[in-house]
PDB file of N, CA and C in Angstrom:
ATOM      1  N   UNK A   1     -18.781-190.421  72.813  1.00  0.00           N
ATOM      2  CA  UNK A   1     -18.120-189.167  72.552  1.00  0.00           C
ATOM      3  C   UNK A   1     -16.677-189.220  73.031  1.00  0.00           C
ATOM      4  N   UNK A   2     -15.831-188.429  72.127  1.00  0.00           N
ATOM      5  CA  UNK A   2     -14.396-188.441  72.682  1.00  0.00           C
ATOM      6  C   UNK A   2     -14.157-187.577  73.582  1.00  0.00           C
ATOM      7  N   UNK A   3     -13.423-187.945  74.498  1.00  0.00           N
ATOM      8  CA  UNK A   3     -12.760-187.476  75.369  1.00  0.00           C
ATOM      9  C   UNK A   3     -12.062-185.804  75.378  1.00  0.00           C
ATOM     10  N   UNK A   4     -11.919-184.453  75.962  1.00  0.00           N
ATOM     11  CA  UNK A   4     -11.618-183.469  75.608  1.00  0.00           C
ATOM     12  C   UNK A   4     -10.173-183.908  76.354  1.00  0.00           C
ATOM     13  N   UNK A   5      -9.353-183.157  76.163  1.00  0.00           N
ATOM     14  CA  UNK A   5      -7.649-183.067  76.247  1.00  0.00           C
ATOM     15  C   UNK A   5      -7.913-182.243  77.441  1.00  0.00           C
ATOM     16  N   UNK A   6      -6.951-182.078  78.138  1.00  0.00           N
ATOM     17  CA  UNK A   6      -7.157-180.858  79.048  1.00  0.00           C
ATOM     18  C   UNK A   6      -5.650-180.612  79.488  1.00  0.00           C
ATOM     19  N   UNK A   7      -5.258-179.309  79.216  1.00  0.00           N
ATOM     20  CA  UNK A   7      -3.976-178.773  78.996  1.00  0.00           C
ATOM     21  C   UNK A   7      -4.451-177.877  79.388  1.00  0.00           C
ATOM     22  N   UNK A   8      -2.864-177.411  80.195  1.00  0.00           N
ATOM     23  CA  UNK A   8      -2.603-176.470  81.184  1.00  0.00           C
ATOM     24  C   UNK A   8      -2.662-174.927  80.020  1.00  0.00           C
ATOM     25  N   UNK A   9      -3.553-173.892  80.685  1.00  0.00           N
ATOM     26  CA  UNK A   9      -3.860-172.951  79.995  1.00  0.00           C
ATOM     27  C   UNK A   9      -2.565-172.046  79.517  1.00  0.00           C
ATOM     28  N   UNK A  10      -2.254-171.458  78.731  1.00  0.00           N
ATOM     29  CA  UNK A  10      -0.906-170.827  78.319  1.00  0.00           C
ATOM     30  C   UNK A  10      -1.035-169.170  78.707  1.00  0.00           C
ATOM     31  N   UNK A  11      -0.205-168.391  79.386  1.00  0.00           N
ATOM     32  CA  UNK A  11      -0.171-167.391  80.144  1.00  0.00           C
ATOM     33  C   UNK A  11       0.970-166.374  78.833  1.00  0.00           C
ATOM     34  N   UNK A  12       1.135-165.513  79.055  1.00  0.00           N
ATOM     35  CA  UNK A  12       1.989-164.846  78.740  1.00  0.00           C
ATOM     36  C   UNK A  12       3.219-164.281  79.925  1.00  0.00           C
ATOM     37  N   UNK A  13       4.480-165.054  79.977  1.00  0.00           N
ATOM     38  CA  UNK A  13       5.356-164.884  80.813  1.00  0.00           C
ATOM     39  C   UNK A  13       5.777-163.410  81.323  1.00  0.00           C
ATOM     40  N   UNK A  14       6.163-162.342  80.090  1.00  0.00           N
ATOM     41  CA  UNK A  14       6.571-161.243  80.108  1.00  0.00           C
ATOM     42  C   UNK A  14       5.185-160.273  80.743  1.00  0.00           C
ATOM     43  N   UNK A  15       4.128-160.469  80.625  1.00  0.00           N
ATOM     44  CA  UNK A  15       3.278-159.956  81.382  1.00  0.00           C
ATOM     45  C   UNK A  15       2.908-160.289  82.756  1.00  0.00           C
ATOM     46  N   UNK A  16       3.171-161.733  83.181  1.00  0.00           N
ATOM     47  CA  UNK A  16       3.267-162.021  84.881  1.00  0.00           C
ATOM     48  C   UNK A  16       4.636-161.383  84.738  1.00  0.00           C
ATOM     49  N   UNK A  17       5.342-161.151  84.637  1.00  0.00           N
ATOM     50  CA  UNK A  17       6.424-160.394  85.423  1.00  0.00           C
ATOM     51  C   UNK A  17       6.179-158.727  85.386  1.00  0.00           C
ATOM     52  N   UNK A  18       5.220-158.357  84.866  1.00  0.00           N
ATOM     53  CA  UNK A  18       4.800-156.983  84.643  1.00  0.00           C
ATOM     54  C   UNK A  18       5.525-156.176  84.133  1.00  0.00           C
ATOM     55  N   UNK A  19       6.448-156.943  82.920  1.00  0.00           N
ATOM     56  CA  UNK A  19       7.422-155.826  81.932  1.00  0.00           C
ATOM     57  C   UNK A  19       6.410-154.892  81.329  1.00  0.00           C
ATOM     58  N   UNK A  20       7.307-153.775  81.147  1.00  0.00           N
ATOM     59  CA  UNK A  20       6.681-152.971  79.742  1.00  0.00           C
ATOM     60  C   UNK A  20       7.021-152.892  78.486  1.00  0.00           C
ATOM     61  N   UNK A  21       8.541-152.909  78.517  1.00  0.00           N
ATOM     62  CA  UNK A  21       9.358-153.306  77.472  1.00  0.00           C
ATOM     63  C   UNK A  21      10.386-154.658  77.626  1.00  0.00           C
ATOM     64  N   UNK A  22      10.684-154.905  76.508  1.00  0.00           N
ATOM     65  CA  UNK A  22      11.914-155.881  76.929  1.00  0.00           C
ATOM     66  C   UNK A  22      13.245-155.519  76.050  1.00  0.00           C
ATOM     67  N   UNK A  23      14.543-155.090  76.936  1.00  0.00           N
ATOM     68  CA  UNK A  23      15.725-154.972  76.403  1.00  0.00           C
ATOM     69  C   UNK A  23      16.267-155.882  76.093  1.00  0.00           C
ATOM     70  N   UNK A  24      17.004-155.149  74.561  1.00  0.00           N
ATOM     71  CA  UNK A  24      17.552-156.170  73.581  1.00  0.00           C
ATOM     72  C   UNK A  24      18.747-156.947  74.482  1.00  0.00           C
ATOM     73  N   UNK A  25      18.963-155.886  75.476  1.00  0.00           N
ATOM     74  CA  UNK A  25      20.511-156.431  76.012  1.00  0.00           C
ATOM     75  C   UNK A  25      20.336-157.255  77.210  1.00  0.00           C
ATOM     76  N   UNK A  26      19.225-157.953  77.448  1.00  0.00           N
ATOM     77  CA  UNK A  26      19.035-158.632  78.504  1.00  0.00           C
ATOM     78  C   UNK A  26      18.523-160.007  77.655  1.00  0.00           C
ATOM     79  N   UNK A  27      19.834-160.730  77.711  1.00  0.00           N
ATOM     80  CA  UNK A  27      19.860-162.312  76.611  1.00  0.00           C
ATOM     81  C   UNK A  27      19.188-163.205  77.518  1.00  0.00           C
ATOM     82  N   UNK A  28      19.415-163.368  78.954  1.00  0.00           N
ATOM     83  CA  UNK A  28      18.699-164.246  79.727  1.00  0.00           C
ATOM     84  C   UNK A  28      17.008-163.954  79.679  1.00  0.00           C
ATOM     85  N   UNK A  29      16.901-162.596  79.513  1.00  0.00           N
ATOM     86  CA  UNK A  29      14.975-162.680  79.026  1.00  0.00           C
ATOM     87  C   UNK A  29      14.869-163.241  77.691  1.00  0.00           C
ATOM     88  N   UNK A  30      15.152-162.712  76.943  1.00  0.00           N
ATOM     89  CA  UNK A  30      14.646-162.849  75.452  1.00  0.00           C
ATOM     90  C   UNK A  30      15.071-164.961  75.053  1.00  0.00           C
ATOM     91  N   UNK A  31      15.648-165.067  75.986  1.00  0.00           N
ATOM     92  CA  UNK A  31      15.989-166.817  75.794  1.00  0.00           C
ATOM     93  C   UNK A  31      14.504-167.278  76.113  1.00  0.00           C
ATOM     94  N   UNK A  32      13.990-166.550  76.792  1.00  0.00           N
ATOM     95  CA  UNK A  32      12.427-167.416  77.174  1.00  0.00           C
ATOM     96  C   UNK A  32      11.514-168.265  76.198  1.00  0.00           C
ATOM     97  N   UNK A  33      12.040-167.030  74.807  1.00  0.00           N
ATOM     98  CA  UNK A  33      11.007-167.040  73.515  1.00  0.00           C
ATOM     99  C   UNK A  33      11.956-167.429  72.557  1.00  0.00           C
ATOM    100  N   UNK A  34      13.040-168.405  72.897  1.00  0.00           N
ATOM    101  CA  UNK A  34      14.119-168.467  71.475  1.00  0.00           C
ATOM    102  C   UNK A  34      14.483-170.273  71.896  1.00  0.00           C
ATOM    103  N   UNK A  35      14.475-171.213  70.881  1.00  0.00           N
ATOM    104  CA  UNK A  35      14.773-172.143  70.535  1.00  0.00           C
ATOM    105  C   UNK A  35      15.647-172.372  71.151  1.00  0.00           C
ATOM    106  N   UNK A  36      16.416-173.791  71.467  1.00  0.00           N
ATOM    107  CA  UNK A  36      17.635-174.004  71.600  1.00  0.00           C
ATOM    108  C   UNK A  36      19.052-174.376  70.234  1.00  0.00           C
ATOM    109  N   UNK A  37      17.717-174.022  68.864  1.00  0.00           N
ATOM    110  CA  UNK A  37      18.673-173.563  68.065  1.00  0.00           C
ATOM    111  C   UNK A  37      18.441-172.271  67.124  1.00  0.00           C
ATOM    112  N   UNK A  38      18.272-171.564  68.076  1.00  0.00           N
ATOM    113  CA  UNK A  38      18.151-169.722  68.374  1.00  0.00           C
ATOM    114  C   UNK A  38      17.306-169.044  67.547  1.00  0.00           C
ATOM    115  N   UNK A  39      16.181-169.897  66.886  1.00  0.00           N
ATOM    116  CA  UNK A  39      15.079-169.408  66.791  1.00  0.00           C
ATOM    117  C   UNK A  39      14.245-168.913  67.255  1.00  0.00           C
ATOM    118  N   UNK A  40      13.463-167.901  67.148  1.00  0.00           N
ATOM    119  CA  UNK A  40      12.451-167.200  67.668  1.00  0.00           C
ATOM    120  C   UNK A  40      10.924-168.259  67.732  1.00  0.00           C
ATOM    121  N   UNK A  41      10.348-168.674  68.871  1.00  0.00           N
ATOM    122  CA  UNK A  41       9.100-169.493  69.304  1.00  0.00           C
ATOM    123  C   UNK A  41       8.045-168.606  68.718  1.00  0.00           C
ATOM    124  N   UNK A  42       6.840-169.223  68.029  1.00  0.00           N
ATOM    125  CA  UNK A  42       5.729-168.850  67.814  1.00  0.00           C
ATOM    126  C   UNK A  42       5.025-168.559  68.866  1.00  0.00           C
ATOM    127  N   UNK A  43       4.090-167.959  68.927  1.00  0.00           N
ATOM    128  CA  UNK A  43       3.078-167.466  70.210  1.00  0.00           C
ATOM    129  C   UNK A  43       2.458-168.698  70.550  1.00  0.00           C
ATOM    130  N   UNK A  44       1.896-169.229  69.515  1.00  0.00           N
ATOM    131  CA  UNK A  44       0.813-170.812  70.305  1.00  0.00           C
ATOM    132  C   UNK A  44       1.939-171.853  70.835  1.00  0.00           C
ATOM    133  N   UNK A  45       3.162-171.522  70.956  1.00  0.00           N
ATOM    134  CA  UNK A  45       3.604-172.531  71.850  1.00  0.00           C
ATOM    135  C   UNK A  45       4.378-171.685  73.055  1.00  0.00           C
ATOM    136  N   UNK A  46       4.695-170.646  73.247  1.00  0.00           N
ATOM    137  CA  UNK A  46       4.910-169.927  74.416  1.00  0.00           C
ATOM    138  C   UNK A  46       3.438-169.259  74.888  1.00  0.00           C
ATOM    139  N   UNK A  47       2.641-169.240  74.335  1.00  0.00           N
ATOM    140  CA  UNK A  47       1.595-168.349  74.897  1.00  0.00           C
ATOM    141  C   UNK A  47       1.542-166.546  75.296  1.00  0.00           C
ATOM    142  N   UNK A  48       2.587-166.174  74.670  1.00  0.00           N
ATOM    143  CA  UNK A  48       3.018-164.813  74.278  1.00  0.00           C
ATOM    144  C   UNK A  48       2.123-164.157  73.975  1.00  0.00           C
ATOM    145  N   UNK A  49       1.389-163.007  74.670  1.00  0.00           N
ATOM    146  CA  UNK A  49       0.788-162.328  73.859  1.00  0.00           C
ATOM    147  C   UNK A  49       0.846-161.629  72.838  1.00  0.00           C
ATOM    148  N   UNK A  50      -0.152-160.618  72.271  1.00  0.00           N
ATOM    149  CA  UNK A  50       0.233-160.368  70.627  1.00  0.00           C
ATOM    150  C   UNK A  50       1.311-158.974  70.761  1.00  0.00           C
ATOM    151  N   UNK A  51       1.016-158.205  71.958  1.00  0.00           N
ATOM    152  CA  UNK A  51       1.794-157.020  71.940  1.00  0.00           C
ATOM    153  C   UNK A  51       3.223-157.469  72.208  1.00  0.00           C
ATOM    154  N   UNK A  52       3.767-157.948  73.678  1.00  0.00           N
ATOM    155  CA  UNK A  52       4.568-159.109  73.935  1.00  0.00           C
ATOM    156  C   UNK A  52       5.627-159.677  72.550  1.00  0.00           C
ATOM    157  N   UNK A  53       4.707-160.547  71.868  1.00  0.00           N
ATOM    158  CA  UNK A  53       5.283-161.250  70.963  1.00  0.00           C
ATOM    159  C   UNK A  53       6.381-160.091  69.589  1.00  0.00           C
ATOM    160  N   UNK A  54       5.626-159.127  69.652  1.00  0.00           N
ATOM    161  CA  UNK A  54       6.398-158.196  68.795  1.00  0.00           C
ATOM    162  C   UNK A  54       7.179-157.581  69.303  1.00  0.00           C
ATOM    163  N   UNK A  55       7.334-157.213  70.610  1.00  0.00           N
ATOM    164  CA  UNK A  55       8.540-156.506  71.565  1.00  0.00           C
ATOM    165  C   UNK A  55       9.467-157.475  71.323  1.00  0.00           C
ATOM    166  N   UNK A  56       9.615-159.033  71.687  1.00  0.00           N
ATOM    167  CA  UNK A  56      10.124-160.128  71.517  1.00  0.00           C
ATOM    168  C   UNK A  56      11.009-159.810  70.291  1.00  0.00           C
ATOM    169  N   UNK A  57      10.183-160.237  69.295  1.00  0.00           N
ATOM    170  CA  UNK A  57      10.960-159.693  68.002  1.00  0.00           C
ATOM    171  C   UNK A  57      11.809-159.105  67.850  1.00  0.00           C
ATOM    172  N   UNK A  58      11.405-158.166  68.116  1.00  0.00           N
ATOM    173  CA  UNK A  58      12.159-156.656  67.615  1.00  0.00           C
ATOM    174  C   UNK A  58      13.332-156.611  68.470  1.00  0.00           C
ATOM    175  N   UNK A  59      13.130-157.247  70.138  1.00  0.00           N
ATOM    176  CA  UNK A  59      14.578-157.356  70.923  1.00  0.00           C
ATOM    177  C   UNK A  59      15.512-158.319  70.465  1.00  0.00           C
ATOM    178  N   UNK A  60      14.787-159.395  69.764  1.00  0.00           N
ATOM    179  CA  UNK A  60      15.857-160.394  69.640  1.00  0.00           C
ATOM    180  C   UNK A  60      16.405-160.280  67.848  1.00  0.00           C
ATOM    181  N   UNK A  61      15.806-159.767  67.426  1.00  0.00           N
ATOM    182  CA  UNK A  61      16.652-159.130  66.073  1.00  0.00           C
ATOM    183  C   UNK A  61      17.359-158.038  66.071  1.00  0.00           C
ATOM    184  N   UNK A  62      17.311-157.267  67.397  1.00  0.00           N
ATOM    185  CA  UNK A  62      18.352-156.022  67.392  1.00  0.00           C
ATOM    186  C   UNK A  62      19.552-156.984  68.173  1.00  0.00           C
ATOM    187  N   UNK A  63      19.286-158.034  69.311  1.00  0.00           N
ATOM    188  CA  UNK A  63      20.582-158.438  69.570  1.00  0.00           C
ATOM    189  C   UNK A  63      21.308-159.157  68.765  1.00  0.00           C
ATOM    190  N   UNK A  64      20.656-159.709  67.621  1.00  0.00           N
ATOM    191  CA  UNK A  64      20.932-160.414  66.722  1.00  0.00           C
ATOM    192  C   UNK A  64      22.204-159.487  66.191  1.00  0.00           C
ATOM    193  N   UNK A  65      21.444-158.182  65.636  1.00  0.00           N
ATOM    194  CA  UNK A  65      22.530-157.266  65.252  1.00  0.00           C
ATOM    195  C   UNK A  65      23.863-157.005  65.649  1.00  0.00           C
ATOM    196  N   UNK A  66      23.464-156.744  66.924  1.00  0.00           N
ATOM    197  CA  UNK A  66      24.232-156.591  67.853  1.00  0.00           C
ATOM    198  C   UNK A  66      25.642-157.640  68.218  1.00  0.00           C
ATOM    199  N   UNK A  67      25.331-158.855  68.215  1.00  0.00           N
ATOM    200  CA  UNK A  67      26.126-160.052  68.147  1.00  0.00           C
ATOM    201  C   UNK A  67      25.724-160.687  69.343  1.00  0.00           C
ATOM    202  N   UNK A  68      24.796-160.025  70.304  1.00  0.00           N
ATOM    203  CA  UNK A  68      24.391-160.432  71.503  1.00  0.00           C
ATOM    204  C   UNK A  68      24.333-162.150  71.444  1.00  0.00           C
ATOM    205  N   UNK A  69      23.247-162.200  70.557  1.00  0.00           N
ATOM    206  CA  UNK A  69      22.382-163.364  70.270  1.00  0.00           C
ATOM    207  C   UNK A  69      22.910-164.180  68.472  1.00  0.00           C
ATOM    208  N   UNK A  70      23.463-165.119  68.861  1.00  0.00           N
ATOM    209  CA  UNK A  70      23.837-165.453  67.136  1.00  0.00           C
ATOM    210  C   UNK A  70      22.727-166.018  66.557  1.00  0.00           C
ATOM    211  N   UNK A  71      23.004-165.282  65.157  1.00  0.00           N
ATOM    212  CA  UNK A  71      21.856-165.994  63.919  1.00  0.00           C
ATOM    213  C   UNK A  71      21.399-167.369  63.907  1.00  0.00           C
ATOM    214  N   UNK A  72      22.679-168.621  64.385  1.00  0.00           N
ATOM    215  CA  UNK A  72      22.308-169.943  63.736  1.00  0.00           C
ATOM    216  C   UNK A  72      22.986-170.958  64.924  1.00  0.00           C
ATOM    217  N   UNK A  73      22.189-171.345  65.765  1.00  0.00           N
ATOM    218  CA  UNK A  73      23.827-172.473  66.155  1.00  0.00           C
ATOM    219  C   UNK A  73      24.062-174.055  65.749  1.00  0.00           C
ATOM    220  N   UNK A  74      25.179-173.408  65.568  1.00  0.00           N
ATOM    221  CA  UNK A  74      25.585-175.539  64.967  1.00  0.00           C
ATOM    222  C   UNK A  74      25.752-175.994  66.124  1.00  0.00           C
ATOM    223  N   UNK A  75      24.819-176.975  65.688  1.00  0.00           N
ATOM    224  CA  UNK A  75      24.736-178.210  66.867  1.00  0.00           C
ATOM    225  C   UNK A  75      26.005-179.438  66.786  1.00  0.00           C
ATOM    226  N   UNK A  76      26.418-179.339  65.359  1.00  0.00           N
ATOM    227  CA  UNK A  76      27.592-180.189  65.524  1.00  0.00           C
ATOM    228  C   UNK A  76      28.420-180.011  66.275  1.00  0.00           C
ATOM    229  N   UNK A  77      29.060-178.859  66.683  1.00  0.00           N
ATOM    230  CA  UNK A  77      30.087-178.513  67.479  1.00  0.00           C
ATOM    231  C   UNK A  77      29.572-178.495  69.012  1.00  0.00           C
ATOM    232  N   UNK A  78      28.616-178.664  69.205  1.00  0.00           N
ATOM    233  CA  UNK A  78      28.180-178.774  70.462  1.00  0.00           C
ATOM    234  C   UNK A  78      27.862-179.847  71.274  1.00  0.00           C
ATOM    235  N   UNK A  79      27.856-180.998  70.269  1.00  0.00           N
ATOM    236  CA  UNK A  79      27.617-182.646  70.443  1.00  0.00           C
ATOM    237  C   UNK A  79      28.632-182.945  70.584  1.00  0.00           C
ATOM    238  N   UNK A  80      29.655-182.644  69.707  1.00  0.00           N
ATOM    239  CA  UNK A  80      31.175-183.140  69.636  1.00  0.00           C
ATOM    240  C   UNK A  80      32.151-183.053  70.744  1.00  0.00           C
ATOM    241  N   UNK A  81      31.946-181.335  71.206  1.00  0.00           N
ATOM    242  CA  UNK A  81      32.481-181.363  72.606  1.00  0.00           C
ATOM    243  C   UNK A  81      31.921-181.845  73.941  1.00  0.00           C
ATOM    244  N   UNK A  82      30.956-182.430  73.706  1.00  0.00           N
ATOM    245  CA  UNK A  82      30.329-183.107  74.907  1.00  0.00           C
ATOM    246  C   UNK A  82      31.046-184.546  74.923  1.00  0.00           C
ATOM    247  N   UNK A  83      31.179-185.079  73.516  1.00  0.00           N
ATOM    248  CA  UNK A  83      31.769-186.244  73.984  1.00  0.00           C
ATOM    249  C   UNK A  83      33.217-186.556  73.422  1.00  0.00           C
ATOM    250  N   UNK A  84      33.677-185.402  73.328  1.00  0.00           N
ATOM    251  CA  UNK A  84      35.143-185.512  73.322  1.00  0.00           C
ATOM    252  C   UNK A  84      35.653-185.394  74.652  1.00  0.00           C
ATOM    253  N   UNK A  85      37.368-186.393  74.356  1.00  0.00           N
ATOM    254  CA  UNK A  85      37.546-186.537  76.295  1.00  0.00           C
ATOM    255  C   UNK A  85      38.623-187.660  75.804  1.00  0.00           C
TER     256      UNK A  85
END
């Protein structure tokens, strides 16, 4: 018989910290659940719960609006200045 995997169980972050809501205008939370190319993370890989996961949403498409949080980032320009010099 094969072997079972055993991985660390997935929690929902915003609930150990005992939020109720999450503000759009707080970019250092909503980074928890966003890509490093500013996509929004699915739940099975943050472990977000289902209520959670839609607060998520909804904060990071109003900062979106907002300009808080940008739509897309180019990574070209971000490679380039690392190794320009």
């Amino acid at each position: 018989m094969a072997e079972r995997r055993k991985f660390a169980k997935k929690y929902c972050k915003y609930s150990a910290m005992k939020l109720d809501t999450i503000d759009y205008k707080d970019v250092d939370l909503l980074k928890i659940s966003m890509s490093e190319r500013g996509k929004i993370m699915p739940r099975r890989l943050t472990g977000t719960s289902k209520r959670m996961q839609e607060k998520v949403e909804i904060a990071i498409k109003r900062a979106r609006h907002m300009a808080l949080v940008p739509y897309i980032v180019n990574t070209h320009n971000l490679t380039d200045s690392a190794y320009a010099k």
